[in-house]
C-alpha atoms as a PDB file:
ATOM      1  CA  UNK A   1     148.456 -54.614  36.147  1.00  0.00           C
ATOM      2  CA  UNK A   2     148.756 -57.977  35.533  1.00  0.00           C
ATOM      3  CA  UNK A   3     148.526 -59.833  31.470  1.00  0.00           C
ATOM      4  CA  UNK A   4     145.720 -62.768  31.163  1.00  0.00           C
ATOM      5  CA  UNK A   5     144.818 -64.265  27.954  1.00  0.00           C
ATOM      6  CA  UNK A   6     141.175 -64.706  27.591  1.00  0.00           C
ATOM      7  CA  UNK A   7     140.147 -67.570  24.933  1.00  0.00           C
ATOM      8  CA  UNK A   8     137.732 -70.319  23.519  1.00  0.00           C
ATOM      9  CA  UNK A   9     139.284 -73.771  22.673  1.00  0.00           C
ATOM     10  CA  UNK A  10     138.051 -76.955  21.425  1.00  0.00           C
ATOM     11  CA  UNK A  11     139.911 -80.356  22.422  1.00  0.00           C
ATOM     12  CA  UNK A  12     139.713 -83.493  19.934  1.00  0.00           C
ATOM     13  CA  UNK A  13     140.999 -86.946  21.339  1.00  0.00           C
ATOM     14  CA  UNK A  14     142.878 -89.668  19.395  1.00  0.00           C
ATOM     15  CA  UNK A  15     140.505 -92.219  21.060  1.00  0.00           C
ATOM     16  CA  UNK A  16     137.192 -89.863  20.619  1.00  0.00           C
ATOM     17  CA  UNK A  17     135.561 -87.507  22.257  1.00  0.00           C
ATOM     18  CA  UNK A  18     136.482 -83.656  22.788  1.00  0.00           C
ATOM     19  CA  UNK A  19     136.694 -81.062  25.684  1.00  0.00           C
ATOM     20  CA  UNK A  20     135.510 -77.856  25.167  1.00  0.00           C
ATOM     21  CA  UNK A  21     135.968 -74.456  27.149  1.00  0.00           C
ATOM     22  CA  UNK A  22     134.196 -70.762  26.501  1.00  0.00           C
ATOM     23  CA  UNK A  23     136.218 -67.269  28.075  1.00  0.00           C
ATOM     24  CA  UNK A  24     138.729 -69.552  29.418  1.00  0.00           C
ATOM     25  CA  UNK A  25     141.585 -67.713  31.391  1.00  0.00           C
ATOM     26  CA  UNK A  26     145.414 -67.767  32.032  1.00  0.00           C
ATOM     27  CA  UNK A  27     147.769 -66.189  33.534  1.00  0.00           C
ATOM     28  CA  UNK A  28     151.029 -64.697  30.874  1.00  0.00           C
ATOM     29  CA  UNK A  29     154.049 -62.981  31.415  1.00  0.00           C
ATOM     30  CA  UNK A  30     154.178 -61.428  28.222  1.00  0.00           C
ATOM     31  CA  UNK A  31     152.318 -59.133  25.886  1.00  0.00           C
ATOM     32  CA  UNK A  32     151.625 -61.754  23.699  1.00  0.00           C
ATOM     33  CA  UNK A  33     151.327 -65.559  23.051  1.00  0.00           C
ATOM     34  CA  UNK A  34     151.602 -67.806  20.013  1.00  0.00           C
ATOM     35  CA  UNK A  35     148.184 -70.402  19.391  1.00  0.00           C
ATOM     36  CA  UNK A  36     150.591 -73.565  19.753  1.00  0.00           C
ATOM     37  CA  UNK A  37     152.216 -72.479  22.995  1.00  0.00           C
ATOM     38  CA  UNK A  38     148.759 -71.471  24.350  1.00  0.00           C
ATOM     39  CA  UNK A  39     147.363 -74.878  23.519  1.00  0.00           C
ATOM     40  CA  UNK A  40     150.384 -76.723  24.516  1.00  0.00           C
ATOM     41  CA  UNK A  41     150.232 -75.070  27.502  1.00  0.00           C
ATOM     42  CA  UNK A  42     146.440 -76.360  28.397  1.00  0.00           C
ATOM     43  CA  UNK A  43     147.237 -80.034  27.139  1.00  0.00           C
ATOM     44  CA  UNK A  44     150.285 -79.546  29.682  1.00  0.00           C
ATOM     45  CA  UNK A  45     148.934 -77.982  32.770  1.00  0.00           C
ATOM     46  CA  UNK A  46     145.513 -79.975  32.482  1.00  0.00           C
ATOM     47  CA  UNK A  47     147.589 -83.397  32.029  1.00  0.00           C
ATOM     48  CA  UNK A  48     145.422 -84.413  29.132  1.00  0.00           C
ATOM     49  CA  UNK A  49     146.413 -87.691  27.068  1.00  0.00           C
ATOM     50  CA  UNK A  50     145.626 -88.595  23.609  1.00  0.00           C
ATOM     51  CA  UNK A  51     145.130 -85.254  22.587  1.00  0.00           C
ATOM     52  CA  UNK A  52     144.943 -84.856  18.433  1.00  0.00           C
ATOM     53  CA  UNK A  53     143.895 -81.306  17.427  1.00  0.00           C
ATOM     54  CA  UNK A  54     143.380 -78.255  19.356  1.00  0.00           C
ATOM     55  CA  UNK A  55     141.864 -75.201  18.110  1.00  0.00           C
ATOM     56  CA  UNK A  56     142.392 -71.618  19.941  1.00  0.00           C
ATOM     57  CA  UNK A  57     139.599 -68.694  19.167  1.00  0.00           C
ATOM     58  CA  UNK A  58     138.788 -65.734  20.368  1.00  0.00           C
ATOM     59  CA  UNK A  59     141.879 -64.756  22.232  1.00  0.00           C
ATOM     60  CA  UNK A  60     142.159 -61.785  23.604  1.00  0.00           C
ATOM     61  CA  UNK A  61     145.104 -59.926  26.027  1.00  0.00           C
ATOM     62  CA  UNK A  62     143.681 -58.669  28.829  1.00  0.00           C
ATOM     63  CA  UNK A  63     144.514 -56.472  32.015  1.00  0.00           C
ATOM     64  CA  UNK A  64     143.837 -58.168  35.458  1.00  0.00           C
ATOM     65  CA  UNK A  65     145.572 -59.303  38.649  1.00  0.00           C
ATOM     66  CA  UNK A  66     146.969 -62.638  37.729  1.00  0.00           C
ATOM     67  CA  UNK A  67     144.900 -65.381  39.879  1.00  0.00           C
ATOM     68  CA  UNK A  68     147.345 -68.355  40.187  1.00  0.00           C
ATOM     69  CA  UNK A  69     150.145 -67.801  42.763  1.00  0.00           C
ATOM     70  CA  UNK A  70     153.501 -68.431  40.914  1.00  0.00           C
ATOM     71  CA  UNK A  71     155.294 -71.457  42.375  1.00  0.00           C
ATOM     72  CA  UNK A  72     158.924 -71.391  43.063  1.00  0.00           C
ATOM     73  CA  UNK A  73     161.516 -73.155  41.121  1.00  0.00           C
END
């Protein structure tokens, strides 16, 4: 079986405002992965700008078919 991280995060912009997510999911390869790559990974793969702190809670590994198809370098 597949590894997912399971998580909560909360966004804060430079220029204001904030994003916020509840039992968000992603797809890993490994057993385990740090806070900063998981939330340089969202700022990255959601293309956000202006991003100042992100916070990572409740994370969680779990088991279950990864959902994104991998893409082919």
């Amino acid at each position: 079986m597949d590894k997912r991280v399971q998580f909560d995060f909360e966004i804060e912009f430079t220029n204001g405002g904030g994003l916020q997510g509840q039992d968000f999911r992603l797809d890993i390869d490994e057993d385990t992965i740090s806070d900063e790559d998981l939330a340089d990974y969202i700022v990255e793969d959601m293309r956000l700008l202006m991003v100042g702190t992100v916070k990572i809670l409740n994370k969680k590994i779990i088991h279950e078919k990864h959902k994104r198809m991998k893409s082919e370098e």
